[in-house]
C-alpha atoms as a PDB file:
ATOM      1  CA  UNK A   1      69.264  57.581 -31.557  1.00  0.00           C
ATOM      2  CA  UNK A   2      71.867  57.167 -29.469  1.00  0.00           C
ATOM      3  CA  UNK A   3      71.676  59.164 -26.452  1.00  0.00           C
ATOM      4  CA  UNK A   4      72.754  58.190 -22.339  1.00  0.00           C
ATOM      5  CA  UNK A   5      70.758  55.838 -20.044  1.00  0.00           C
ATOM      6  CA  UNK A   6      69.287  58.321 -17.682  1.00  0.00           C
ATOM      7  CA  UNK A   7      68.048  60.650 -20.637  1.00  0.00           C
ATOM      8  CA  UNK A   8      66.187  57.854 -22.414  1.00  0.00           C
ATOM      9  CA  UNK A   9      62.820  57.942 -20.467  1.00  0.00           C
ATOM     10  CA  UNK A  10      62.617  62.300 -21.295  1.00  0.00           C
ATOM     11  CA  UNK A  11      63.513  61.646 -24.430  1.00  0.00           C
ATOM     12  CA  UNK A  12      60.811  58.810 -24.971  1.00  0.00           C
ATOM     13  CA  UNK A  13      58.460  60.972 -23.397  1.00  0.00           C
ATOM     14  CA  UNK A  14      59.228  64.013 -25.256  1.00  0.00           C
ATOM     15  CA  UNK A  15      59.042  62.298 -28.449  1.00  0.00           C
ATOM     16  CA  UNK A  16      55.448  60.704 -27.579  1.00  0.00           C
ATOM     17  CA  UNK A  17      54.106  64.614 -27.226  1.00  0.00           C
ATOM     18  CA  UNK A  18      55.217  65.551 -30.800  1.00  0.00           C
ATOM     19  CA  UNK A  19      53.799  62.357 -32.574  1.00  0.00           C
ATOM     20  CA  UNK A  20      50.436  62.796 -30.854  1.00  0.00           C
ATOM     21  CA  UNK A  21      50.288  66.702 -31.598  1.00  0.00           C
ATOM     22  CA  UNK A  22      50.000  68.446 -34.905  1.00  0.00           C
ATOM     23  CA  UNK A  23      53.111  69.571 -36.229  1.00  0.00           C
ATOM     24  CA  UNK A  24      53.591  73.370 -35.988  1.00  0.00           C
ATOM     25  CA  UNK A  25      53.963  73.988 -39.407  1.00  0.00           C
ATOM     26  CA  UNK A  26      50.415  72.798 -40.052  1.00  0.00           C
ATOM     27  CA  UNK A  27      49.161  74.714 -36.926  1.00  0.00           C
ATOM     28  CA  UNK A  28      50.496  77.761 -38.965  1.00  0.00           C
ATOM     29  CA  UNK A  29      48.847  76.692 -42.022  1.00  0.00           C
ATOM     30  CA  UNK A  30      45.446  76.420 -40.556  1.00  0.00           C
ATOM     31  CA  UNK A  31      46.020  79.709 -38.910  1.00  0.00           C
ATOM     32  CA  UNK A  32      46.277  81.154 -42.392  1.00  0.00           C
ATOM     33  CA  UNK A  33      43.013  80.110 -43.747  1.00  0.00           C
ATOM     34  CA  UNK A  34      41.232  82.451 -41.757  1.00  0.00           C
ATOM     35  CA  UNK A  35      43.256  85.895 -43.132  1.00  0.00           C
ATOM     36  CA  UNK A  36      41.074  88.027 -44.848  1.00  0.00           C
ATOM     37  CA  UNK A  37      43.574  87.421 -48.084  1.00  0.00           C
ATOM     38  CA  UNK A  38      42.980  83.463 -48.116  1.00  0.00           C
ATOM     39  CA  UNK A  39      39.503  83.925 -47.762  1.00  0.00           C
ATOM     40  CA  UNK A  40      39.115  86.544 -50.114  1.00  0.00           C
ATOM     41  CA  UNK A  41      40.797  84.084 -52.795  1.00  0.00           C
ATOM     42  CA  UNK A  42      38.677  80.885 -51.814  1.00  0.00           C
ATOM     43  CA  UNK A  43      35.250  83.138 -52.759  1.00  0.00           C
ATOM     44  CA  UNK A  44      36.839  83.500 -56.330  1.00  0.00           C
ATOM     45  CA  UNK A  45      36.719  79.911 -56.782  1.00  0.00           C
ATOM     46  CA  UNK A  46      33.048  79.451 -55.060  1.00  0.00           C
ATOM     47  CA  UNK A  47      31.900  82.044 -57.193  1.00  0.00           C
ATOM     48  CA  UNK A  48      33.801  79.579 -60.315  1.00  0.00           C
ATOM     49  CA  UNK A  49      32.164  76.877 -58.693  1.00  0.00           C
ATOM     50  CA  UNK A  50      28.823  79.054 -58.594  1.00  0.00           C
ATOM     51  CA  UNK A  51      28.800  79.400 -62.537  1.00  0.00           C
ATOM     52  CA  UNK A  52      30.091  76.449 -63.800  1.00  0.00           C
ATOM     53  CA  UNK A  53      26.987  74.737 -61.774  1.00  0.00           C
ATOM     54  CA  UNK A  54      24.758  77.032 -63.887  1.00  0.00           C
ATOM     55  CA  UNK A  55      26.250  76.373 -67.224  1.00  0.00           C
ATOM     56  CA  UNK A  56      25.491  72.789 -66.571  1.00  0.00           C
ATOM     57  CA  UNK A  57      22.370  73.397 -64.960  1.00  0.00           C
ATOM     58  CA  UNK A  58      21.494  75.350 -68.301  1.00  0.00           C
ATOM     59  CA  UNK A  59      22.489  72.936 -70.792  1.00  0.00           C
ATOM     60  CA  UNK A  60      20.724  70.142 -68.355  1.00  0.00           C
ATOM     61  CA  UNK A  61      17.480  71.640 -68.998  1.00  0.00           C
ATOM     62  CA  UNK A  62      18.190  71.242 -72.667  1.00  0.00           C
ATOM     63  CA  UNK A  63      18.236  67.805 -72.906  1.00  0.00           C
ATOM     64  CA  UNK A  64      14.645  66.452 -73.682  1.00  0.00           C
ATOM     65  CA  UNK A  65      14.986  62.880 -72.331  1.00  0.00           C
ATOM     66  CA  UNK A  66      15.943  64.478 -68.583  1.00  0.00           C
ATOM     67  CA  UNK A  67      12.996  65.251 -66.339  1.00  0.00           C
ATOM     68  CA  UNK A  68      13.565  68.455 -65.378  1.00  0.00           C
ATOM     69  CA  UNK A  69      11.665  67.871 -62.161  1.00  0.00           C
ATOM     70  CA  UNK A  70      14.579  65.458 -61.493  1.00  0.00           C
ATOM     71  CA  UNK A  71      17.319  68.194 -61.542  1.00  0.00           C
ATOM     72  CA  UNK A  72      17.984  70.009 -58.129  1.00  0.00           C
ATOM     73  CA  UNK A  73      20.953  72.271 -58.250  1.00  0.00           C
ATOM     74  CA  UNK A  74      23.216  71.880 -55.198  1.00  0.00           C
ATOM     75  CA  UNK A  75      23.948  74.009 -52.405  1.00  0.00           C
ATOM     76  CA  UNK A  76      27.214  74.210 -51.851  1.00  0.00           C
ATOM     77  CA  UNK A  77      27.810  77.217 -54.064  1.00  0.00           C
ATOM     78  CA  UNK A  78      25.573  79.022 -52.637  1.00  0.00           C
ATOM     79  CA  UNK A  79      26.480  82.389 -50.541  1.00  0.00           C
ATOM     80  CA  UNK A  80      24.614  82.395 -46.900  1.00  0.00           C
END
């Protein structure tokens, strides 16, 4: 960059501030994830998430050499 003298310490410090803060466009884009539309569309894939864990859950228990006292689904498709 070629800018005068007396304008190089602002300039330093203003470029400091927007390397150390998130960029705006991914202030907006966290911003979104909490409209009723984004969340709406993430439960469609927990509940995806929520049956494809009890397919394999299902066909688990089907296998004779598995202990079945061995399998514990996992949480995180649950709905608290």
């Amino acid at each position: 960059m070629i800018i005068p003298d007396h304008l190089i310490h602002p300039i330093n410090s203003l470029q400091q501030n927007m390397f150390i803060n998130a960029p705006t466009i991914s202030q907006t884009a966290a911003l979104k994830c909490w409209d009723d539309d984004t969340i709406a569309e993430l439960e469609t894939h927990v509940e995806n998430y929520r049956k494809s864990r009890s397919i394999i859950l299902a066909e688990l228990a089907k296998i004779p050499e598995i202990d079945k006292k061995n399998i514990a689904p996992a949480d995180g498709g649950c709905k608290y």
